[in-house]
Protein backbone atom coordinates (compact mmCIF):
# COMPACT_ATOMS: atom_id res chain seq x y z
CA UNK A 1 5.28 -0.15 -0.65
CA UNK A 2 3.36 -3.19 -2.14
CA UNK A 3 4.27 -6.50 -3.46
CA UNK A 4 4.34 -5.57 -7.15
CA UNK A 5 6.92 -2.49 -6.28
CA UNK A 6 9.29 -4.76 -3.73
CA UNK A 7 9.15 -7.37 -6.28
CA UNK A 8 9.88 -4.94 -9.08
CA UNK A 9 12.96 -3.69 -7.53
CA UNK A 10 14.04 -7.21 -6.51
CA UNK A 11 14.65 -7.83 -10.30
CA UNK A 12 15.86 -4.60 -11.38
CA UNK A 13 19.26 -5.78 -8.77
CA UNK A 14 19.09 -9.17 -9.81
CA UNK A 15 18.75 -8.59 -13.79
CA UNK A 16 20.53 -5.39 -14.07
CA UNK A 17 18.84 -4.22 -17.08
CA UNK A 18 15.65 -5.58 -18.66
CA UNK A 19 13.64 -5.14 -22.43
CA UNK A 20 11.01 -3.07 -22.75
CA UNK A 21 8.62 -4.85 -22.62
CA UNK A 22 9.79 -6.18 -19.82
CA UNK A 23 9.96 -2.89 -17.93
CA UNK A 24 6.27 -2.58 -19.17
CA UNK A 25 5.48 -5.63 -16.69
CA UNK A 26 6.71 -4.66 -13.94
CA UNK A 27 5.83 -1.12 -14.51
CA UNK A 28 3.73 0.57 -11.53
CA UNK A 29 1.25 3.70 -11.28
CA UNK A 30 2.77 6.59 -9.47
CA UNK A 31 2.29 5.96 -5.36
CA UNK A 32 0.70 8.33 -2.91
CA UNK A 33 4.33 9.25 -1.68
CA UNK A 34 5.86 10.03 -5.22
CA UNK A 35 5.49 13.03 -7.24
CA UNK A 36 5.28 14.02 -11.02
CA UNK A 37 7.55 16.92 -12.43
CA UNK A 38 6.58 17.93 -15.90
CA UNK A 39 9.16 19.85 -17.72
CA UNK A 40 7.35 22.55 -20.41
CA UNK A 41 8.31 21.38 -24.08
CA UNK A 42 7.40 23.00 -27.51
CA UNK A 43 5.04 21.32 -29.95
CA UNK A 44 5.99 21.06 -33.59
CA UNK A 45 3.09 21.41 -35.96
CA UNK A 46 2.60 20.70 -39.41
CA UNK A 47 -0.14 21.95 -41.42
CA UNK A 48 -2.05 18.69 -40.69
CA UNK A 49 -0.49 16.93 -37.44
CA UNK A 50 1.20 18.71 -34.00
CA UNK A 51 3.75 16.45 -32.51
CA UNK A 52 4.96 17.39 -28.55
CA UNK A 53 7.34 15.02 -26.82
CA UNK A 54 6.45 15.21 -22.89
CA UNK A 55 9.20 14.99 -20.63
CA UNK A 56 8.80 14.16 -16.85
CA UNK A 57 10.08 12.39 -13.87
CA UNK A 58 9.13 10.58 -11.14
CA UNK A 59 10.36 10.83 -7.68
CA UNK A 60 10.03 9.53 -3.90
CA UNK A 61 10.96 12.68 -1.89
CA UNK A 62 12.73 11.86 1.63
CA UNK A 63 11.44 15.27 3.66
CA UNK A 64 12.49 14.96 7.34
CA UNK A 65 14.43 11.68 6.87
CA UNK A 66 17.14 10.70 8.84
CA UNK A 67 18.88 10.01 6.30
CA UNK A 68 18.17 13.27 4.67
CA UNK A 69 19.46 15.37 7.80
CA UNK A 70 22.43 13.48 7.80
CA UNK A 71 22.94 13.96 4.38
CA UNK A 72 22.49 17.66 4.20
CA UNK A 73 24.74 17.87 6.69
CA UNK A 74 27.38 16.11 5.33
CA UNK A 75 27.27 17.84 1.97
CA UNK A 76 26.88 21.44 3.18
CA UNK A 77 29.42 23.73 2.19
CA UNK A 78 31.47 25.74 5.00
CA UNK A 79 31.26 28.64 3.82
CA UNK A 80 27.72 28.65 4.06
CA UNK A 81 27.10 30.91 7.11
CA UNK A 82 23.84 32.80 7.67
CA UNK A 83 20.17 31.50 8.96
CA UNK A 84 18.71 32.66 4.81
CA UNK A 85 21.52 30.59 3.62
CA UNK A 86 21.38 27.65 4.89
CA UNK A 87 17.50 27.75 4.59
CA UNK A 88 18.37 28.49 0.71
CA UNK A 89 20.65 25.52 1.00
CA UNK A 90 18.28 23.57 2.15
CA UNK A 91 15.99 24.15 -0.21
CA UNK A 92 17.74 23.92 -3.26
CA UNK A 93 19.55 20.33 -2.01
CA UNK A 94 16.21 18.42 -1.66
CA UNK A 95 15.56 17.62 -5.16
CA UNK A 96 19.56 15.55 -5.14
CA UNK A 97 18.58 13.67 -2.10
CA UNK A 98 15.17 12.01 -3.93
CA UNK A 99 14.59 8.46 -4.74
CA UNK A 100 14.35 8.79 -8.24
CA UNK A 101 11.32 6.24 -9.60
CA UNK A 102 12.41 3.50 -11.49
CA UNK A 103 9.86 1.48 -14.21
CA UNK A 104 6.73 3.77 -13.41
CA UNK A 105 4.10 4.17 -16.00
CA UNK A 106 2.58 7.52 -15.86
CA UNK A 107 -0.94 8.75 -17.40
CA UNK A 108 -1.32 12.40 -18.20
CA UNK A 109 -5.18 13.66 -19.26
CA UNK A 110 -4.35 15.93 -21.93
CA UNK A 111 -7.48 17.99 -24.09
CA UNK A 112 -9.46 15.42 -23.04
CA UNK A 113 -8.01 12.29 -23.63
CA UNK A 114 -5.52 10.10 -21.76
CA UNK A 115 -2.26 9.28 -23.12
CA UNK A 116 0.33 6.64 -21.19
CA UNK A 117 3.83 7.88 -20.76
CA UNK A 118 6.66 5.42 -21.42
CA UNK A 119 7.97 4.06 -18.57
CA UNK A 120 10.46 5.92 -16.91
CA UNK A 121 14.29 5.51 -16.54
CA UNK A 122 16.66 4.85 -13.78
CA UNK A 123 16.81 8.45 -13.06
CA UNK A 124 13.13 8.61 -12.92
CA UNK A 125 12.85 10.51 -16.39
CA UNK A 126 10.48 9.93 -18.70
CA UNK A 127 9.60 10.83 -22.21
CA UNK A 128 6.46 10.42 -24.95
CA UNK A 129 5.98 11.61 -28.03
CA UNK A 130 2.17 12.47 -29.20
CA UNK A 131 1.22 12.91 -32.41
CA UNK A 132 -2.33 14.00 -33.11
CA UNK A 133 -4.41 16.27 -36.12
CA UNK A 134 -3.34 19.12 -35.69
CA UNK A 135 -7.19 20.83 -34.55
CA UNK A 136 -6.87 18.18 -31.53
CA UNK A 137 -4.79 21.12 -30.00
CA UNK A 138 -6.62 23.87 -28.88
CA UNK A 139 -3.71 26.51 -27.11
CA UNK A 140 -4.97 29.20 -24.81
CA UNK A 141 -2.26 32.58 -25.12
CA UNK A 142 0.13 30.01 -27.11
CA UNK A 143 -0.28 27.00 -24.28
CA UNK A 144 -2.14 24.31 -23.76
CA UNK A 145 -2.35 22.55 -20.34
CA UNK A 146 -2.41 18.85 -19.11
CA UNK A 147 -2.13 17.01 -15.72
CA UNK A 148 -1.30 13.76 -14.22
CA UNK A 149 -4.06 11.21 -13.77
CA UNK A 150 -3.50 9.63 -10.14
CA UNK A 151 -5.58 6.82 -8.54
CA UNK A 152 -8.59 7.16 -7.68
CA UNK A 153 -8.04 8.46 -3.88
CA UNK A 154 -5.23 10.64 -4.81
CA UNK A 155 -6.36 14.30 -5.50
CA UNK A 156 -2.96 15.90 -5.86
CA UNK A 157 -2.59 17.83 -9.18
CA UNK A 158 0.65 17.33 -10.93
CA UNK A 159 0.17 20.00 -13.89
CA UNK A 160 2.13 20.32 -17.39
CA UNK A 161 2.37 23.14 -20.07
CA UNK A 162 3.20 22.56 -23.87
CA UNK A 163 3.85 25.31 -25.48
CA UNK A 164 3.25 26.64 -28.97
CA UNK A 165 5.58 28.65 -31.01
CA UNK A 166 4.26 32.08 -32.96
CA UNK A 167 4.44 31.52 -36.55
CA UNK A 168 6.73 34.22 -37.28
CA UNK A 169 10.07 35.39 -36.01
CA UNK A 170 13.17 33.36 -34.69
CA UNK A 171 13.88 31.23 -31.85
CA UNK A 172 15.74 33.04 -28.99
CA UNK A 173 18.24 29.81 -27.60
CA UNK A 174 19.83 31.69 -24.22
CA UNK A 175 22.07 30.61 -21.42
CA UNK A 176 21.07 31.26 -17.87
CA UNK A 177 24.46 31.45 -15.80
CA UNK A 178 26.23 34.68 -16.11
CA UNK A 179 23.95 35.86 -19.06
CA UNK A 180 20.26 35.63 -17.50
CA UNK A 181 21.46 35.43 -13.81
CA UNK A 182 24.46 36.21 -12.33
CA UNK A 183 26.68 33.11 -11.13
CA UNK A 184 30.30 33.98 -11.58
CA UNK A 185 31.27 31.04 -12.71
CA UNK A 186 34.94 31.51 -12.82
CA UNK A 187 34.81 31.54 -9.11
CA UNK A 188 33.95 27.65 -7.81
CA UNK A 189 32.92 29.14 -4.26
CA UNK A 190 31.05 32.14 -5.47
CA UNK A 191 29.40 29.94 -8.11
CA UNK A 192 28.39 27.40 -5.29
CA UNK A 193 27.18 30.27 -3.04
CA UNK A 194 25.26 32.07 -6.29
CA UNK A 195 23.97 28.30 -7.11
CA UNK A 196 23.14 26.71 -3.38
CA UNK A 197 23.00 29.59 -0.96
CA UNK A 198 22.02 32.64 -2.23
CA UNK A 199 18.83 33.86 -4.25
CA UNK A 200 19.04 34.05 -7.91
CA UNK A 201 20.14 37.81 -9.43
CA UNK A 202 19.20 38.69 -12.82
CA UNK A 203 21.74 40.86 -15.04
CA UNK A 204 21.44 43.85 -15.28
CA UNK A 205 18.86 44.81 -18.12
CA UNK A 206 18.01 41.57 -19.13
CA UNK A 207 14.37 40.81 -17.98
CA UNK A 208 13.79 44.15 -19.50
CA UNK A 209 15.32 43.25 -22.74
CA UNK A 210 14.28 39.71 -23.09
CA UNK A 211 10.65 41.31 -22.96
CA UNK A 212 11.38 43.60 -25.75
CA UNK A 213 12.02 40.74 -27.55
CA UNK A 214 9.38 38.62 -27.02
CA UNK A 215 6.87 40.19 -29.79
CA UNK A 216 9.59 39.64 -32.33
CA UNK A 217 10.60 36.26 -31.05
CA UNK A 218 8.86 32.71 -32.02
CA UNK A 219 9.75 31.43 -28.75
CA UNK A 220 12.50 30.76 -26.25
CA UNK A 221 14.76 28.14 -24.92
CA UNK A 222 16.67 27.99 -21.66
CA UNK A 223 20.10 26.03 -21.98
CA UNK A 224 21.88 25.36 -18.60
CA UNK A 225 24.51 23.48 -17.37
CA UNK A 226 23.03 22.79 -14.33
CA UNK A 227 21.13 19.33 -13.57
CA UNK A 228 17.62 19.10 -13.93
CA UNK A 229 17.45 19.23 -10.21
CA UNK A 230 17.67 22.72 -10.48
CA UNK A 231 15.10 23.05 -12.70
CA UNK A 232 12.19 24.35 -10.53
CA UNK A 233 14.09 27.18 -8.61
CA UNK A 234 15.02 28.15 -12.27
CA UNK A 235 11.60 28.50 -13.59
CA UNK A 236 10.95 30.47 -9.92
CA UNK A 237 13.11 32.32 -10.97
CA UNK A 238 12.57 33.79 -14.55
CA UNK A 239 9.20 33.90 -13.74
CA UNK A 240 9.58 36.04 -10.65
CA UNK A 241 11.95 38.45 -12.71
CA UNK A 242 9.38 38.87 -16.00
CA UNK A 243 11.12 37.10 -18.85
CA UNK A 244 9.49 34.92 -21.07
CA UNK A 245 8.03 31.47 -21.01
CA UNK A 246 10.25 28.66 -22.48
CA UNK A 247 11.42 25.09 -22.35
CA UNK A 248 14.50 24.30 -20.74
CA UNK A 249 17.71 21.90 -21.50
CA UNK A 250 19.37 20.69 -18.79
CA UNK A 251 21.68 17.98 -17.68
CA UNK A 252 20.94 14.84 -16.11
CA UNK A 253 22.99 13.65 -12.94
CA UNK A 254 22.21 11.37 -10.42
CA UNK A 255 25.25 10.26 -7.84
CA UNK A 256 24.64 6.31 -8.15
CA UNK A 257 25.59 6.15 -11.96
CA UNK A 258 27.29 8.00 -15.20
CA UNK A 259 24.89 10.73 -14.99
CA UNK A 260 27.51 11.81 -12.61
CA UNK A 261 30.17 12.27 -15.46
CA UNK A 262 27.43 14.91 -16.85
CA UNK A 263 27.95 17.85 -14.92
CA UNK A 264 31.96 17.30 -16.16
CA UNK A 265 30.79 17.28 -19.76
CA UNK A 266 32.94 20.20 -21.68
CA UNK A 267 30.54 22.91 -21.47
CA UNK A 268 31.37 23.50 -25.67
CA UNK A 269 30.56 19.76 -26.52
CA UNK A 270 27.28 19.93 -24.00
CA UNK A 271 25.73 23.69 -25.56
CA UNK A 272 26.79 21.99 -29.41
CA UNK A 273 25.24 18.58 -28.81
CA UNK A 274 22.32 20.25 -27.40
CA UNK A 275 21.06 22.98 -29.53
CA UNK A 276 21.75 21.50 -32.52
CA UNK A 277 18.58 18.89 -32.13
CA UNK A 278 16.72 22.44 -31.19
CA UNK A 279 18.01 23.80 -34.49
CA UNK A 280 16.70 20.62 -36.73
CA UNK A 281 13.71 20.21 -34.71
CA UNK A 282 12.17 23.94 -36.13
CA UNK A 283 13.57 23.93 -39.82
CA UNK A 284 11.53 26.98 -40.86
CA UNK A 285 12.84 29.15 -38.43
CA UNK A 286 15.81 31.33 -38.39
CA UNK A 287 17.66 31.50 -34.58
CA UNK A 288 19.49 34.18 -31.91
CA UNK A 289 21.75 32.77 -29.82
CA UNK A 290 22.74 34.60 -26.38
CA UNK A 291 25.46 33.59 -23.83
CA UNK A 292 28.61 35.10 -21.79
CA UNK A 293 32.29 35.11 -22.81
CA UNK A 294 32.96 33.27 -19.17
CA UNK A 295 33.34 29.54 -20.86
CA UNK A 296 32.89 28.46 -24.59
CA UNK A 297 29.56 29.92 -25.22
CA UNK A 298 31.37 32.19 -28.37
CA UNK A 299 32.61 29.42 -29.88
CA UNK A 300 30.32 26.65 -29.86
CA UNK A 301 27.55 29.00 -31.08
CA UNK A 302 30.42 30.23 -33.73
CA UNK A 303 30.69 26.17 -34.65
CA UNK A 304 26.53 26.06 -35.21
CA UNK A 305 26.67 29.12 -37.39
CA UNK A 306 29.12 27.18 -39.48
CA UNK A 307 26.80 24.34 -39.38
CA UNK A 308 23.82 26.35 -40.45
CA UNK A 309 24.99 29.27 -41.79
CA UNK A 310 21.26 30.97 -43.00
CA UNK A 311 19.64 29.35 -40.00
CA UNK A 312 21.33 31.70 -37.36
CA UNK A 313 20.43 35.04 -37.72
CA UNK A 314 22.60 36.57 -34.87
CA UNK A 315 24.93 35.63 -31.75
CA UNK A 316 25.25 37.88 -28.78
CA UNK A 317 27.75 37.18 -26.05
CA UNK A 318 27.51 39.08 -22.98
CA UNK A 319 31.03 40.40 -21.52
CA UNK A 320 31.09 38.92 -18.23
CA UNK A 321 34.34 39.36 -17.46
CA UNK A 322 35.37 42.48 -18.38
CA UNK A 323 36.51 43.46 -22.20
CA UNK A 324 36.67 41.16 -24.91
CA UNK A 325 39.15 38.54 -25.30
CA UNK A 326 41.26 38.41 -28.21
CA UNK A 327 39.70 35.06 -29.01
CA UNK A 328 37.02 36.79 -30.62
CA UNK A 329 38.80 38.16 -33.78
CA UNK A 330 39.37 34.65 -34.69
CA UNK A 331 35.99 33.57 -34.39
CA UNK A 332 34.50 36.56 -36.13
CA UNK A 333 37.04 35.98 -38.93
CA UNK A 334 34.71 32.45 -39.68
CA UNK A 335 31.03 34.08 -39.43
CA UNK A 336 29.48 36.30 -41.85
CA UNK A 337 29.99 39.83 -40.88
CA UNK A 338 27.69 41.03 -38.13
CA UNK A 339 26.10 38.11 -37.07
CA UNK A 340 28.51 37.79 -33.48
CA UNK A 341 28.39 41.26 -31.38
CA UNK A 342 29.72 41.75 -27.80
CA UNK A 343 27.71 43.17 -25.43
CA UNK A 344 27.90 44.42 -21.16
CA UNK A 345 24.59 46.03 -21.06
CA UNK A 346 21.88 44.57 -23.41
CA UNK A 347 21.42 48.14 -24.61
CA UNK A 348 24.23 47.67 -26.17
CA UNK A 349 22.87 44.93 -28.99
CA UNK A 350 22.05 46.28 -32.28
CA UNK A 351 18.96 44.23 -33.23
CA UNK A 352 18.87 43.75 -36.86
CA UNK A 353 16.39 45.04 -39.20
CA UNK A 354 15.29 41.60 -40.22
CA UNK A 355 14.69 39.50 -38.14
């Protein structure tokens, strides 16, 4: 660690909290022990300028620490039995045991050009918006690819993906647990095990499905309750099991502060507060909303088709749980007719005409 890092820190305890431009100052290049996560993000074009806000984070990974071991082992659940699960475990619980980067100023070479990221956050987050004529852009299958520039003797490649919407069709804005992959969240242990132990199972039909609509579909977004941490084994994940490409929306924890409070955020006031920016961020497009009846998916997607009442075109709530609560009359009794159908096999959905 060098003087200008040490020193850094130093002032981050003493001060607390600093300007920007203060952060700017003390701001270092990414270290030959840290890594860059780039999270993919949708660009918004105009007909003469694309806009794309990149999102990252830095962190100092701990591999093999003592620390680390002692950690795991403390936090480990019980239950938690067999060699594959603890291995899974393992696995899944290194990205919460990081030294998230504090005040580091990241450089990303992007269509030939190098942009500086803002500096990031206590949770080592970062974000930049880029706003450029809108030929500057030159997407590849809908994506266009960027990467972190490192010093000089560093020849690790930290890559990122922006992504670029079709011009026709609406925006598919799914949950993941218990509508994309099976979780059972009702069930704290089996949702811990399905989470931290266990590979990821997709429901039944729903790769298939989510392919059939990806012609129709401008693009996709992945809303989870889970924290960012997660994020990677997610993206494994959907990948591994065919369905489409598409940002993600997670939360933010980290144990030290009130990210904490985060993963206790009402699940309807977290899913309203963040697809509604989603919604206002692509006025042209109409949007299908999919989740589960397990927690208040139904009615906070109910709440933004009251918001935007021509903007979503359709709601479709897998019935996790077996038949459909009586909770759903209400909400269908404040929705246009149609828009909200129940589901427990995909092939169930009648997709309508025009969309």
């Amino acid at each position: 660690m060098n003087f200008l890092r040490i020193l850094s820190s130093v002032v981050a305890v003493a001060v607390g909290g600093l300007s920007s431009s203060c952060a700017t100052l003390f701001a270092t290049k990414v270290q030959i022990d840290e890594e860059v996560i780039f999270y993919p993000t949708f660009a918004r074009q105009s007909e003469d300028y694309t806009s794309v806000t990149i999102h990252g984070n830095v962190n100092e990974p701990e591999r093999g620490s003592f620390i680390q071991e002692k950690t795991l082992s403390f936090i480990r659940p019980e239950y938690i039995k067999t060699p594959e699960e603890h291995r899974i475990f393992e696995r899944r619980a290194q990205p919460f045991l990081v030294d998230n980067q504090r005040w580091k100023k990241v450089q990303i070479s992007l269509a030939g050009k190098v942009f500086e990221m803002e500096t990031s956050v206590a949770n080592g987050h970062f974000f930049t918006d880029i706003t450029e004529k809108a030929d500057f852009f030159k997407p590849i299958d809908r994506r266009v690819t960027f990467r972190a520039v490192l010093n000089g003797n560093d020849s690790r490649v930290f890559p990122g993906e922006i992504l670029f919407m079709r011009k026709n069709g609406p925006i598919v804005v799914s949950d993941i647990d218990d509508t994309i992959k099976l979780s059972d969240v009702r069930n704290r242990d089996e949702l811990m095990r399905n989470t931290f132990a266990r590979p990821f199972r997709p429901t039944p039909g729903m790769p298939a499905f989510y392919r059939q609509l990806e012609p129709m579909a401008a693009g996709f977004y992945y809303v989870s309750a889970s924290p960012w941490q997660l994020f990677q084994e997610l993206q494994a994940f959907n990948r591994a099991e065919g369905y489409p490409v598409g940002a993600f929306c997670m939360k933010y924890f980290r144990l030290k502060d009130s990210d904490f409070f985060n993963l206790f955020q009402k699940p309807f006031d977290y899913k309203v507060a963040t697809i509604e920016p989603i919604i206002v961020s692509h006025p042209l497009n109409r949007f299908i909303l999919i989740g589960d009846s397990g927690e208040k998916d139904p009615e906070a997607y109910a709440e933004l088709a009251r918001r935007y009442p021509e903007r979503i075109a359709a709601i479709w709530i897998r019935l996790a749980y077996g038949d459909e609560p009586a909770r759903f009359d209400e909400l269908r009794k404040t929705l246009r007719p149609g828009v909200l159908q129940t589901f427990a096999l995909p092939n169930e959905i009648k997709v309508p005409s025009d969309l």
